[in-house]
N, C-alpha and C. Protein backbone atom coordinates (compact mmCIF):
# COMPACT_ATOMS: atom_id res chain seq x y z
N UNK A 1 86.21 166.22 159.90
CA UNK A 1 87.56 166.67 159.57
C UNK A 1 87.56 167.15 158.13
N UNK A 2 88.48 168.18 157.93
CA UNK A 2 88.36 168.75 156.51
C UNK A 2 89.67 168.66 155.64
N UNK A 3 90.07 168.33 154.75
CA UNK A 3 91.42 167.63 154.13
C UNK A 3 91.49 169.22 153.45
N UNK A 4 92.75 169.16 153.05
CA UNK A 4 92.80 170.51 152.64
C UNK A 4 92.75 170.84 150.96
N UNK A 5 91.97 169.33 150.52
CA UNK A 5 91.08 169.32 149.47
C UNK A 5 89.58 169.99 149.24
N UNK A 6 89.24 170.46 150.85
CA UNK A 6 88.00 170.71 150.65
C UNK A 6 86.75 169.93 151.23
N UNK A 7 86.82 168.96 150.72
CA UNK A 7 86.40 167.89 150.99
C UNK A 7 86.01 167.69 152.41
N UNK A 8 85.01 166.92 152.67
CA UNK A 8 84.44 166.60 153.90
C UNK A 8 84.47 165.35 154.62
N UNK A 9 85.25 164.72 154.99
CA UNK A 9 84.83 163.25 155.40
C UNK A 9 84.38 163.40 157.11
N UNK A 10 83.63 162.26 157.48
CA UNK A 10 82.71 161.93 158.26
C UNK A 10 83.63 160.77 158.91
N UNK A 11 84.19 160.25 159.93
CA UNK A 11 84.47 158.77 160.35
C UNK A 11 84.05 158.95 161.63
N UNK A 12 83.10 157.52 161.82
CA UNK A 12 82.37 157.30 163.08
C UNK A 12 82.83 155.56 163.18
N UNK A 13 83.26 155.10 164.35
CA UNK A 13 83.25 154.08 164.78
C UNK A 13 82.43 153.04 164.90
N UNK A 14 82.01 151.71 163.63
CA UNK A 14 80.40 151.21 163.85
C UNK A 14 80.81 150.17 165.15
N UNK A 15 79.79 150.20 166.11
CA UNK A 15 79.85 149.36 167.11
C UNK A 15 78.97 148.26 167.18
N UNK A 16 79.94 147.20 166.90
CA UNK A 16 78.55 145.64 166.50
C UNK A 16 78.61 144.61 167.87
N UNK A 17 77.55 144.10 168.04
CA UNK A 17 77.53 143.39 169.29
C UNK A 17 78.16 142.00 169.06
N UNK A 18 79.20 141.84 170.25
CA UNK A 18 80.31 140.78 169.58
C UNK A 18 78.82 139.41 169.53
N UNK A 19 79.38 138.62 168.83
CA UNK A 19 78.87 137.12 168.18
C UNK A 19 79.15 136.01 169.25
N UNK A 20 77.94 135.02 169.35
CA UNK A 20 78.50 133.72 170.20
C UNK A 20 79.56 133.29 169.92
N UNK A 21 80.13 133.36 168.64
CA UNK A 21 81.24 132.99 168.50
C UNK A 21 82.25 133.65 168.59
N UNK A 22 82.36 134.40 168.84
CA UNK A 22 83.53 135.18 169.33
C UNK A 22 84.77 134.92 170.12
N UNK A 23 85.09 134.20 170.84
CA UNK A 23 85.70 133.32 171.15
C UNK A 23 86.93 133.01 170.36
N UNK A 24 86.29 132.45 169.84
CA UNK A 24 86.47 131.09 168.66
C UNK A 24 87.38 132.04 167.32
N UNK A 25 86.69 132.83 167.36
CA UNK A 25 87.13 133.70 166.09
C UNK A 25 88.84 134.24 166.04
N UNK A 26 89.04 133.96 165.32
CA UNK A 26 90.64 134.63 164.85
C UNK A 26 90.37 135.02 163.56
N UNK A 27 90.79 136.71 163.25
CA UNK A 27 91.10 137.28 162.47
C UNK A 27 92.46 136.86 161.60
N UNK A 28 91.55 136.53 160.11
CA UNK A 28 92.77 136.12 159.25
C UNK A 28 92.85 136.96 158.10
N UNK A 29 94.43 137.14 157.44
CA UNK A 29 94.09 138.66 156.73
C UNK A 29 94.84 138.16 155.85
N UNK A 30 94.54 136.91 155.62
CA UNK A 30 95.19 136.26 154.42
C UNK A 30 93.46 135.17 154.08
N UNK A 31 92.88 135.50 154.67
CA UNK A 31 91.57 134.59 153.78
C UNK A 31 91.28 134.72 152.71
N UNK A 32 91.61 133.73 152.26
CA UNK A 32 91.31 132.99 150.76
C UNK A 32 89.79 133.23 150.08
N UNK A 33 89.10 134.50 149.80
CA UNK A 33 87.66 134.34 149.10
C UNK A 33 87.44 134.32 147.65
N UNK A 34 87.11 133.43 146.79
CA UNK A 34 87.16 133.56 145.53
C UNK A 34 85.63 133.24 144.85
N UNK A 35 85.87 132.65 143.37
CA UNK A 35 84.82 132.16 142.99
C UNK A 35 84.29 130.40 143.65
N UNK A 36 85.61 129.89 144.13
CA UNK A 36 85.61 128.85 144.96
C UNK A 36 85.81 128.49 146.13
N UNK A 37 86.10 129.64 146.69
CA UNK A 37 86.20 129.23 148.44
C UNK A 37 85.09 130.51 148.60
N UNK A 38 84.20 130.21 150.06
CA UNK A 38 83.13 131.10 150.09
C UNK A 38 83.81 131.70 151.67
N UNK A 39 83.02 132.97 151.80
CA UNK A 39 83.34 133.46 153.18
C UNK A 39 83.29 132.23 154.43
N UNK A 40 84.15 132.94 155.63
CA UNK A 40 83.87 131.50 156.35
C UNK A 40 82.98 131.79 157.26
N UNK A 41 82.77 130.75 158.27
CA UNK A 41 81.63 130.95 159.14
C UNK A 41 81.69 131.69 160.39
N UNK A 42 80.85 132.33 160.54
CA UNK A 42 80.69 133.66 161.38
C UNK A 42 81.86 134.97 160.88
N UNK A 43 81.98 135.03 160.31
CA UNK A 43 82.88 135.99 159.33
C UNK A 43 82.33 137.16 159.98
N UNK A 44 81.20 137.35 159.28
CA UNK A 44 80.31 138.78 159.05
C UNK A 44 80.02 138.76 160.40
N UNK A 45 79.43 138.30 161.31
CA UNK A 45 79.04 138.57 162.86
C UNK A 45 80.40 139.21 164.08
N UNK A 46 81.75 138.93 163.56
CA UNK A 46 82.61 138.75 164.27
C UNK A 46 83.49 139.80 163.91
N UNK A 47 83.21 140.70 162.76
CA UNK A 47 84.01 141.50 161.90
C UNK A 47 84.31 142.92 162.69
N UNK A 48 85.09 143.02 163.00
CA UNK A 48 84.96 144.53 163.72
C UNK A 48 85.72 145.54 162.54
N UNK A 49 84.74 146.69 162.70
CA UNK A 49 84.82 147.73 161.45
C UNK A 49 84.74 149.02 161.76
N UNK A 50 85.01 149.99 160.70
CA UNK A 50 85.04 151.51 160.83
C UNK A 50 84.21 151.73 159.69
N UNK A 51 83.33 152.85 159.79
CA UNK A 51 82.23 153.32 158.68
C UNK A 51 82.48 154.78 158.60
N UNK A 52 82.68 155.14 157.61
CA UNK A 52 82.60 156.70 157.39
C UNK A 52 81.76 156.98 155.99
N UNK A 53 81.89 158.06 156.15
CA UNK A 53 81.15 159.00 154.99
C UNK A 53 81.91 159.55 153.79
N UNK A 54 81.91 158.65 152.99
CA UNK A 54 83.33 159.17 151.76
C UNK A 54 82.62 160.89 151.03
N UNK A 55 83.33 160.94 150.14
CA UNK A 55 82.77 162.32 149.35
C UNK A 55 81.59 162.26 148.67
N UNK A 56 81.08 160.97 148.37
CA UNK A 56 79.59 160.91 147.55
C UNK A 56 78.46 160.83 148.25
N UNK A 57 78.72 161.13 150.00
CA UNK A 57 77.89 161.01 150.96
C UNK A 57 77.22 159.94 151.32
N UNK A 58 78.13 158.40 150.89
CA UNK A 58 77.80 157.36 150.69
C UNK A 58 78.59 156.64 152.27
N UNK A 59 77.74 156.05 152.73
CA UNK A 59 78.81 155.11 153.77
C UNK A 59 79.14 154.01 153.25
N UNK A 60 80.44 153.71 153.64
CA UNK A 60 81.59 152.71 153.71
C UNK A 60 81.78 152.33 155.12
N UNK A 61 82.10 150.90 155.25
CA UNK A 61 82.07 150.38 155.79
C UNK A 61 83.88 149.15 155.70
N UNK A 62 84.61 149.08 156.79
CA UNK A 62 85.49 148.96 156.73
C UNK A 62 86.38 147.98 158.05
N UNK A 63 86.49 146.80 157.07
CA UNK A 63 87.35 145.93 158.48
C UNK A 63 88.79 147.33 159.27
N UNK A 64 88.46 146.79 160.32
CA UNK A 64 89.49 148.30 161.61
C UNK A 64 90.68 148.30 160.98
N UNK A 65 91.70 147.30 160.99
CA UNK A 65 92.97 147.71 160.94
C UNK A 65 93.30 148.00 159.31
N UNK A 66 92.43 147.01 158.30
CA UNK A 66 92.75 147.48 156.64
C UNK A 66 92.12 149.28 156.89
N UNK A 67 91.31 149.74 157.87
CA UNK A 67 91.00 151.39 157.56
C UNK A 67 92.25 152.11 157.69
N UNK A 68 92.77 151.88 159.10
CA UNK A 68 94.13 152.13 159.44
C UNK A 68 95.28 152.96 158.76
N UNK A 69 95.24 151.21 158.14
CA UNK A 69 96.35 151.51 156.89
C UNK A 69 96.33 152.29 155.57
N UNK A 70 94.96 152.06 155.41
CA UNK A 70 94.39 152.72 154.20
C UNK A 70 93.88 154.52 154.24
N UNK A 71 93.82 154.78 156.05
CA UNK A 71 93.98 156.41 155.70
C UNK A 71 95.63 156.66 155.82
N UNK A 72 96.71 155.51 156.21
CA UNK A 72 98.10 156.36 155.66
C UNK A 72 98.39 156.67 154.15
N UNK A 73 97.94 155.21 153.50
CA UNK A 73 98.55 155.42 152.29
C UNK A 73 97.18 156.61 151.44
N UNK A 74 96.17 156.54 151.58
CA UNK A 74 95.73 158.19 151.00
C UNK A 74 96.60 159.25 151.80
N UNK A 75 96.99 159.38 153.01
CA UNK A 75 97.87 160.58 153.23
C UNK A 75 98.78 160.64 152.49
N UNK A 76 99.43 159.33 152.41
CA UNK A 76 100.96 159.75 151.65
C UNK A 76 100.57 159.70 149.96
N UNK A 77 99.66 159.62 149.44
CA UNK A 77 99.03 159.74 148.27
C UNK A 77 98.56 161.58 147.71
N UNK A 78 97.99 162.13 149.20
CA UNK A 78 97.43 163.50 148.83
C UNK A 78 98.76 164.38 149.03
N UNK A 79 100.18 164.03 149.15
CA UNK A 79 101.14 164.87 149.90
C UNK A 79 101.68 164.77 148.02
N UNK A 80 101.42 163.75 147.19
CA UNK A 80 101.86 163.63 145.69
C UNK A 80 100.38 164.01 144.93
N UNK A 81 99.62 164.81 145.25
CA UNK A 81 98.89 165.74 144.76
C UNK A 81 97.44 164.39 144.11
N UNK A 82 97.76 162.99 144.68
CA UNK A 82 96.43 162.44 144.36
C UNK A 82 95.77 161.75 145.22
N UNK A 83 94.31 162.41 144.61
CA UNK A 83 93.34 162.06 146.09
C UNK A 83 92.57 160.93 145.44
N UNK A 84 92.32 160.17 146.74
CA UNK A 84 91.43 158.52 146.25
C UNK A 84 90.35 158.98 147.10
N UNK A 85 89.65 158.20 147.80
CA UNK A 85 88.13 157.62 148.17
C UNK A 85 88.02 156.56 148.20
N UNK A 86 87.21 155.93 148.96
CA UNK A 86 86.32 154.63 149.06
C UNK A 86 85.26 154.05 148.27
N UNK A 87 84.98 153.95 147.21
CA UNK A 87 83.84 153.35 146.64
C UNK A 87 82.93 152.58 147.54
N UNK A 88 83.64 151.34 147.84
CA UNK A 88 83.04 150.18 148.26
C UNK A 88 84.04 149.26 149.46
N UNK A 89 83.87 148.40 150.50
CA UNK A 89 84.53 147.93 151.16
C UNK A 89 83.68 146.82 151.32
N UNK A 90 83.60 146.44 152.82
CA UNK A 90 82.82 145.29 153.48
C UNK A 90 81.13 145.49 152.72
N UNK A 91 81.00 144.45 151.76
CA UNK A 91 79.22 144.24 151.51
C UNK A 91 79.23 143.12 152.87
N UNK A 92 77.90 143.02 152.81
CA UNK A 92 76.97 141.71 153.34
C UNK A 92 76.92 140.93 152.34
N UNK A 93 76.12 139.60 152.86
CA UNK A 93 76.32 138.82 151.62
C UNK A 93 74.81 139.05 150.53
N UNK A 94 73.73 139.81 151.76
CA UNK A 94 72.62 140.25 151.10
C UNK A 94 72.02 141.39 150.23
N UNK A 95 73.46 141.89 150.60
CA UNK A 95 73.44 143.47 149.94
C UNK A 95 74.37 142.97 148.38
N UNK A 96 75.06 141.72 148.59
CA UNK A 96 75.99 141.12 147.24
C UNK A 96 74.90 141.04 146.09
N UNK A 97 74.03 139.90 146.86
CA UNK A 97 72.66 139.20 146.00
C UNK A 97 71.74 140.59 145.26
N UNK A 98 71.35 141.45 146.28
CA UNK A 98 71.17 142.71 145.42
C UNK A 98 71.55 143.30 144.50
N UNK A 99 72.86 143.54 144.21
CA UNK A 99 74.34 144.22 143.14
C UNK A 99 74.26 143.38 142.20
N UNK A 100 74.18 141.90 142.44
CA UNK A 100 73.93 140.83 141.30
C UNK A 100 72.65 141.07 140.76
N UNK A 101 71.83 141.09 141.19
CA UNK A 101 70.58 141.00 140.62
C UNK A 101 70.18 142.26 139.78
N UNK A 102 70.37 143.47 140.35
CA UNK A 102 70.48 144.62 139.66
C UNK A 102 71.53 144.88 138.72
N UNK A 103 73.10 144.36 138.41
CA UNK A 103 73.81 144.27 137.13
C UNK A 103 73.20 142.93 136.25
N UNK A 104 72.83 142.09 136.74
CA UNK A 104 72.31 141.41 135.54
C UNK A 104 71.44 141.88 134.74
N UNK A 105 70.23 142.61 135.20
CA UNK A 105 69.11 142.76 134.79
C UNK A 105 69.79 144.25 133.76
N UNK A 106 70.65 145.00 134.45
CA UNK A 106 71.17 146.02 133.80
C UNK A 106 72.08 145.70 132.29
N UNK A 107 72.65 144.74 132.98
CA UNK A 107 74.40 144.49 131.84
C UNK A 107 74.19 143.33 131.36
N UNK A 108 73.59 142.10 131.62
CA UNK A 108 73.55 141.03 131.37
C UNK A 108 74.31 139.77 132.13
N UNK A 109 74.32 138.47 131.92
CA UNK A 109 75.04 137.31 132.67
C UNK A 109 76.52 137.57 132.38
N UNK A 110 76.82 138.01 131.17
CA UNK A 110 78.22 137.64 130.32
C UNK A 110 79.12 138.84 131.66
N UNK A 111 78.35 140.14 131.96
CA UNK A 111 79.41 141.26 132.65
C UNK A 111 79.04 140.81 134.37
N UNK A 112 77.93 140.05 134.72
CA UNK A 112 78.18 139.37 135.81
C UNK A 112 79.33 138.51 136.10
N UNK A 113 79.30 137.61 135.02
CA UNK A 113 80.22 136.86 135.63
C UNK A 113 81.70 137.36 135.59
N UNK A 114 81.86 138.10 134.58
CA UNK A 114 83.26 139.12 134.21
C UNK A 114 83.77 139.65 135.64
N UNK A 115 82.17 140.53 135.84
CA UNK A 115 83.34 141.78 137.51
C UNK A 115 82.38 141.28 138.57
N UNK A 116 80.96 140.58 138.62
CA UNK A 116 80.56 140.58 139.79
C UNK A 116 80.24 138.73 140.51
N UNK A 117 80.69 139.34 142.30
CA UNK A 117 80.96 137.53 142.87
C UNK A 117 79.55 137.05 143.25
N UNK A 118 79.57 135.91 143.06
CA UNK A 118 78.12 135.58 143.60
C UNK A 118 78.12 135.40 144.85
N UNK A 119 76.77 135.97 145.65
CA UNK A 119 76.74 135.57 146.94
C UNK A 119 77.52 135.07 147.87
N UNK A 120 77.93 135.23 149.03
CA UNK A 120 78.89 134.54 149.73
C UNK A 120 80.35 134.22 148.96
N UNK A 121 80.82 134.14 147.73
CA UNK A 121 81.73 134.18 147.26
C UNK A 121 82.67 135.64 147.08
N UNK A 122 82.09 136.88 147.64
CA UNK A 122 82.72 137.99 147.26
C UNK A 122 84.04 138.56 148.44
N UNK A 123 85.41 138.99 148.19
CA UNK A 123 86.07 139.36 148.46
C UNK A 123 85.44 140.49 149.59
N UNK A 124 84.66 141.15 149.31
CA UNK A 124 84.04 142.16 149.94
C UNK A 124 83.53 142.08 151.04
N UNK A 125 83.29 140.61 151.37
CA UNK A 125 82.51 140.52 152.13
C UNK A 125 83.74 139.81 153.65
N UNK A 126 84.82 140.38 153.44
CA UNK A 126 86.09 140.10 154.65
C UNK A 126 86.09 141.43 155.06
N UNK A 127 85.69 142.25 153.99
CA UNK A 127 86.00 143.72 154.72
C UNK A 127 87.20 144.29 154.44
N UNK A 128 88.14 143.72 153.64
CA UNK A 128 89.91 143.65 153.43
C UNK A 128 90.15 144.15 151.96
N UNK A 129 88.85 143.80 151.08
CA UNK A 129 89.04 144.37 150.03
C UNK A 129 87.99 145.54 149.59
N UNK A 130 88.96 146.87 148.86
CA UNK A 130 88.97 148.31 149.18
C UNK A 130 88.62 148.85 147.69
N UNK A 131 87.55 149.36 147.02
CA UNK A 131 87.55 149.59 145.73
C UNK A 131 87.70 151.50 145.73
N UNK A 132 88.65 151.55 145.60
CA UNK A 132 89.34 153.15 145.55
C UNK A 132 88.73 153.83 144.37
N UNK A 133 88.13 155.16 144.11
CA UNK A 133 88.15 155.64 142.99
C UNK A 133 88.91 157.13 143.09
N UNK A 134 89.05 157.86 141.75
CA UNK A 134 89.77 158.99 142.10
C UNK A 134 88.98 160.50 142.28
N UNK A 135 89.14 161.50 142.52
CA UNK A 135 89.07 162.85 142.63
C UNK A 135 90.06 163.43 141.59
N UNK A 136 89.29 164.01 141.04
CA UNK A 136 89.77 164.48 140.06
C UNK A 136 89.65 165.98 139.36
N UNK A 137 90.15 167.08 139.64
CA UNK A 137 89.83 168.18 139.77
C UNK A 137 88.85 169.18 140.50
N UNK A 138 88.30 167.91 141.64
CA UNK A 138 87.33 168.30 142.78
C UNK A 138 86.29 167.38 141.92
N UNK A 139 86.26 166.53 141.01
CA UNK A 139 85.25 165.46 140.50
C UNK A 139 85.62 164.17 140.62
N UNK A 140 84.37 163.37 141.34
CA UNK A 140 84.91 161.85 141.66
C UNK A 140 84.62 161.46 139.98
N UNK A 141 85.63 160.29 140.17
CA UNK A 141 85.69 159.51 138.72
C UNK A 141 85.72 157.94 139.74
N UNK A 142 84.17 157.87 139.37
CA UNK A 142 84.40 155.89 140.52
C UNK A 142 83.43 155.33 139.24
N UNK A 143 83.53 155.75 137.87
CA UNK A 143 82.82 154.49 136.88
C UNK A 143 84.03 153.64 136.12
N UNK A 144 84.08 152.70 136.57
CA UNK A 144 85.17 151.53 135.42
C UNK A 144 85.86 152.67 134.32
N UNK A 145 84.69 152.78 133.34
CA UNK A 145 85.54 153.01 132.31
C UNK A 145 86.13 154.92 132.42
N UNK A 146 85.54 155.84 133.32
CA UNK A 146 86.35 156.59 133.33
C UNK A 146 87.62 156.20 134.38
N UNK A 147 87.91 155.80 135.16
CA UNK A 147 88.83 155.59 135.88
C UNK A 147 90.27 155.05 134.89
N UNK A 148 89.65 153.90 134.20
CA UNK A 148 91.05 153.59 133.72
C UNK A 148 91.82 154.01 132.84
N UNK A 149 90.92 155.20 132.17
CA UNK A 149 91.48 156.52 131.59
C UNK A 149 93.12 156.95 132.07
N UNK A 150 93.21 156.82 133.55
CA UNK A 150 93.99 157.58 134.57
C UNK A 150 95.36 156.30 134.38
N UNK A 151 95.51 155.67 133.81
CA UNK A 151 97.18 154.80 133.83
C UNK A 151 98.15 154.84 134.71
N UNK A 152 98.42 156.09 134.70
CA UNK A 152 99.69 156.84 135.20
C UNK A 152 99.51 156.82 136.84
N UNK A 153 98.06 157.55 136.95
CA UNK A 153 97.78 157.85 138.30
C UNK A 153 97.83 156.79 138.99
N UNK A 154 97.61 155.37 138.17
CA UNK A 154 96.93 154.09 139.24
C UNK A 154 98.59 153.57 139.23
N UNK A 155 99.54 153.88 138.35
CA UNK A 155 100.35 153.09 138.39
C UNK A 155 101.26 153.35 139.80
N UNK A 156 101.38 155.38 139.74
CA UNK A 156 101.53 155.71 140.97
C UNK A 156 100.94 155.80 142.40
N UNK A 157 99.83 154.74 142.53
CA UNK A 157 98.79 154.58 143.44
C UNK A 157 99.51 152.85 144.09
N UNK A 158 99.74 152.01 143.12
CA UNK A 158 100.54 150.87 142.98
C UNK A 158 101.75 150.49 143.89
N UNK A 159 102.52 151.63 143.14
CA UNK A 159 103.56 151.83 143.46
C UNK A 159 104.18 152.10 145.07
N UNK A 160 102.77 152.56 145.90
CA UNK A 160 102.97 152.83 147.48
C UNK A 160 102.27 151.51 148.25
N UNK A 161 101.24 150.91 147.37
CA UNK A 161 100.15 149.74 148.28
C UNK A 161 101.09 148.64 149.34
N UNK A 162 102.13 148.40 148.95
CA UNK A 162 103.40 147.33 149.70
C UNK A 162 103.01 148.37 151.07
N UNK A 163 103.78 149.27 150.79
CA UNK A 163 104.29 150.24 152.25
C UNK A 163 103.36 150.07 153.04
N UNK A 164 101.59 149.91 152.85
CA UNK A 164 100.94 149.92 153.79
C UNK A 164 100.39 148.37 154.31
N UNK A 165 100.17 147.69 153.28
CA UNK A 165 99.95 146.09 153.78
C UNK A 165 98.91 145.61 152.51
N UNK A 166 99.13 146.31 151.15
CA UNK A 166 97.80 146.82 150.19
C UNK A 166 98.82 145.62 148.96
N UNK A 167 97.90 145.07 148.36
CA UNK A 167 98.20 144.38 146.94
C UNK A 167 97.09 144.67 146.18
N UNK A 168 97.60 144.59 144.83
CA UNK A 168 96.18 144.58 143.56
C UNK A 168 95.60 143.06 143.67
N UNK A 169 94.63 142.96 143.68
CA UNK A 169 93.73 141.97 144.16
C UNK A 169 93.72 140.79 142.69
N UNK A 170 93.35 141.82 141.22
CA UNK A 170 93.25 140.88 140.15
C UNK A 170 94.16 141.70 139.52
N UNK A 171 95.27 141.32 138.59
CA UNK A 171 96.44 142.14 138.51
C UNK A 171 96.37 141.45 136.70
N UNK A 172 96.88 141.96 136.02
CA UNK A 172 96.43 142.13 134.27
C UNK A 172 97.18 140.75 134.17
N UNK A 173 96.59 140.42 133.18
CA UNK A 173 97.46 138.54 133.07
C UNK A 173 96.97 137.40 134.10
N UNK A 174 96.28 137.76 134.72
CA UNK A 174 96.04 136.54 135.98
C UNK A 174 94.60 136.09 135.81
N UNK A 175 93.68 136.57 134.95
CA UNK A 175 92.24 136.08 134.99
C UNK A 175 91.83 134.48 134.97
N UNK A 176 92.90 133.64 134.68
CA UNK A 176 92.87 132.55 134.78
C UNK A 176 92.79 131.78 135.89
N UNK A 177 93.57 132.56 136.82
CA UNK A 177 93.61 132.26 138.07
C UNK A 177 92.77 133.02 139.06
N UNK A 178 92.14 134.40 138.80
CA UNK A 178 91.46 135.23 139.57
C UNK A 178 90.30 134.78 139.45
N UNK A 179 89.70 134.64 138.36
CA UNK A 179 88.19 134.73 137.38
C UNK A 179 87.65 136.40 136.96
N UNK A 180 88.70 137.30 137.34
CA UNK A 180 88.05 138.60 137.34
C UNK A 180 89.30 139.05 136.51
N UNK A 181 88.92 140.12 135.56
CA UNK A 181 89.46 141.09 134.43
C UNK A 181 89.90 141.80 135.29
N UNK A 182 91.72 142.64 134.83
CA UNK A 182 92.45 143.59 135.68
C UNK A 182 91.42 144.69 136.34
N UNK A 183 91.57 145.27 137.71
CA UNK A 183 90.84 145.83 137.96
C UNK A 183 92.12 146.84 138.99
N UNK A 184 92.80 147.93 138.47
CA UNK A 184 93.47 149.13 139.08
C UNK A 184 93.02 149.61 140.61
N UNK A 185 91.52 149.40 140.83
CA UNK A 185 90.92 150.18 142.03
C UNK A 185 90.77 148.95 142.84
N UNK A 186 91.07 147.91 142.43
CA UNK A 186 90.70 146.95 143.81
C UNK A 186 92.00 146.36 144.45
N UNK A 187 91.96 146.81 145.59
CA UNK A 187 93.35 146.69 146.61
C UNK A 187 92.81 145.40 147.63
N UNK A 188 93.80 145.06 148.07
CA UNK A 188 93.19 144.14 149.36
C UNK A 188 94.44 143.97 150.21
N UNK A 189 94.01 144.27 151.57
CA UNK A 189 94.73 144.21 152.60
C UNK A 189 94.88 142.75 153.12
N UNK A 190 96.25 142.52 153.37
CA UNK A 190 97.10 141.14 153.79
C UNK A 190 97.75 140.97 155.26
N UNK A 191 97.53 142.42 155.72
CA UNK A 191 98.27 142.18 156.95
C UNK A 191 99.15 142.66 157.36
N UNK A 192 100.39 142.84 156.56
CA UNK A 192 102.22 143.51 156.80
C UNK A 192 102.60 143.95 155.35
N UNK A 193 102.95 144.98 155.51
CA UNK A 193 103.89 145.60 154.53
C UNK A 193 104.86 144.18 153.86
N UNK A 194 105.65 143.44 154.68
CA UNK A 194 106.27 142.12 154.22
C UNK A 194 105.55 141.32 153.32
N UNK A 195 104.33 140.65 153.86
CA UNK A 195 103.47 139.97 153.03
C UNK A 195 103.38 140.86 151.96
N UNK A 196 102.67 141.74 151.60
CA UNK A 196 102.48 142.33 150.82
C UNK A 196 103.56 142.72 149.49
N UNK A 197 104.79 143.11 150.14
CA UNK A 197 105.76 143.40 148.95
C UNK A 197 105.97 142.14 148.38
N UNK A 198 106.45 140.92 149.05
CA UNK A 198 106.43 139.63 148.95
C UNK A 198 105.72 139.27 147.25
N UNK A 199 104.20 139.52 147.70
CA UNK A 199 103.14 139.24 146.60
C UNK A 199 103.78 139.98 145.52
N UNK A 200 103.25 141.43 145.68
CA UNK A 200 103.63 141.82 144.40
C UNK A 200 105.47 142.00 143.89
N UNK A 201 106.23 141.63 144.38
CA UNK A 201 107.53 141.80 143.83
C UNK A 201 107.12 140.53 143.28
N UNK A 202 107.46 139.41 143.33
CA UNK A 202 106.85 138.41 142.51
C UNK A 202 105.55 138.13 141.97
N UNK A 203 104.92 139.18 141.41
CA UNK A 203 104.11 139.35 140.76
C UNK A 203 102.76 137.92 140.81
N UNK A 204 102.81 138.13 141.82
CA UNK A 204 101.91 137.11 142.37
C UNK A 204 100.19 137.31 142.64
N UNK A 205 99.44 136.42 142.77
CA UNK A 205 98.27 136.38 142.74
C UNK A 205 97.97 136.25 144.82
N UNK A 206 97.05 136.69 145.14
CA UNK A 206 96.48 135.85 146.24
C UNK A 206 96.86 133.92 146.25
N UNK A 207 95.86 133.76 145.52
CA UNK A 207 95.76 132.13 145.17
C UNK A 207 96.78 131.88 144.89
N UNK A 208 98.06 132.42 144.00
CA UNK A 208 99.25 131.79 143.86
C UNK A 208 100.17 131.69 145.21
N UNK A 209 100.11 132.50 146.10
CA UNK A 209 101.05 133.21 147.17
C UNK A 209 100.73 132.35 148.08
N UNK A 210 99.12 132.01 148.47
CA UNK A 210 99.08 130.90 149.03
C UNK A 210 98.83 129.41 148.81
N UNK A 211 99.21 129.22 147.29
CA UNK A 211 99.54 127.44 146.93
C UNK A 211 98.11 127.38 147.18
N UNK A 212 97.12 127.89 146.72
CA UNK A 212 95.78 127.42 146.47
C UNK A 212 94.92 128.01 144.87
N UNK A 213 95.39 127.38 144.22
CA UNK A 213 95.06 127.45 142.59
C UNK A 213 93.50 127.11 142.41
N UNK A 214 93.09 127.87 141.52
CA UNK A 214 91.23 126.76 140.82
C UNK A 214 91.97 125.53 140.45
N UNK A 215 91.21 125.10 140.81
CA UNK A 215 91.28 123.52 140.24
C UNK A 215 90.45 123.64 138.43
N UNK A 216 90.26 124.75 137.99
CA UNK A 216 90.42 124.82 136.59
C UNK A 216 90.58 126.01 136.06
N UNK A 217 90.64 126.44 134.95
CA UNK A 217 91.05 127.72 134.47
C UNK A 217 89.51 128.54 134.36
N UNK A 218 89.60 129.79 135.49
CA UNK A 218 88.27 130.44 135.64
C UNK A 218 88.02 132.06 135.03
N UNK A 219 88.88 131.75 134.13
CA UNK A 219 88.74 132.80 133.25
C UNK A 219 87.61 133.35 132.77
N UNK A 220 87.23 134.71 133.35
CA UNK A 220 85.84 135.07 132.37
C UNK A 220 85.45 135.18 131.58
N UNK A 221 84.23 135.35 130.89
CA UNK A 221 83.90 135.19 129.81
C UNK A 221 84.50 136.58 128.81
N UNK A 222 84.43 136.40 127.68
CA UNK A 222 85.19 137.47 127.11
C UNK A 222 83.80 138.70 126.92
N UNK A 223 83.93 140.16 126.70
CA UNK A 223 82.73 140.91 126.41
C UNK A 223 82.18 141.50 125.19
């Protein structure tokens, strides 16, 4: 399909062979993953997803119904003249251990522990959380520090995430409670437009929304 950006996207349906446990499994779109609660069990085997081909010719990989929602709100995003993308969605937990191992050795422990989850502890790995970057005069901008250049753009990116079932995941002021520094591009899907406005009209955290706090202040390290 061709957006009338130009642009090329690719979406193919990944088809995974359901899990013994399957059964058993109920999809929850309020799971709790942090630096202290870890993915749960059979998570990743049971996950049913959509994979496409964003603009960097990179596949993404994507729990079904957060894709859903997430090609309305880029529609109703490109109709106000701004286009997003997929960076990153569903990791594995082995493809996590990789990303860790290669930013440490790159950035050091201090920017690990700042933006990246350890193993089995990553948001990413529900499939629910969505790291958006922008297009930007027909140029992707998906590095940290050019992105947050853009203020305005993310604020009006913000401003629609309720309508689809989308919250800011670590939201400026909350590192105490997140363990992760504000981050504009990371969305995470909850389920209902309701839940969702819910959170952010009360300027709420995940962990706050559901009465599950760190049991200490996990603030990252400063850089």
């Amino acid at each position: 399909m061709i957006h009338d950006s130009g642009i090329v996207f690719l979406t193919v349906f990944c088809v995974k062979p359901a899990g013994e446990n399957m059964k058993s499994f109920e999809m929850d779109y309020l799971v709790l993953v942090n630096k202290e609660n870890r993915i749960p069990d059979h998570w990743e085997e049971n996950l049913e997803t959509v994979c496409f081909i964003n603009s960097q010719g990179e596949e993404v990989e994507v729990e079904k119904c957060a894709y859903e929602h997430y090609q309305k709100l880029k529609e109703a995003l490109e109709k106000e003249g701004i286009l997003v993308d997929l960076d990153s969605a569903w990791r594995s937990v082995s493809l996590q251990q990789e990303i860790m191992d290669r930013f440490c050795e790159e950035s050091g422990e201090d920017y690990v522990q700042r933006f990246v989850a350890a193993p089995g502890y990553s948001e990413h790995h529900t499939g629910l959380a969505l790291d958006l970057y922008l297009i930007i005069e027909g140029n992707a901008e998906y590095y940290d520090e050019e992105m947050t250049q853009y203020a305005g753009m993310w604020k009006a990116i913000h401003e629609k995430l309720t309508d689809y079932g989308f919250i800011i995941r670590y939201p400026e002021g909350k590192e105490s409670i997140t363990g992760y520094s504000y981050e504009p591009w990371h969305i995470r899907y909850v389920g209902s437009a309701k839940t969702a406005e819910e959170i952010m009209r009360k300027g709420l955290t995940l962990e706050e929304y559901l009465n599950r706090l760190p049991a200490t202040d996990v603030t990252p390290p400063s850089m």
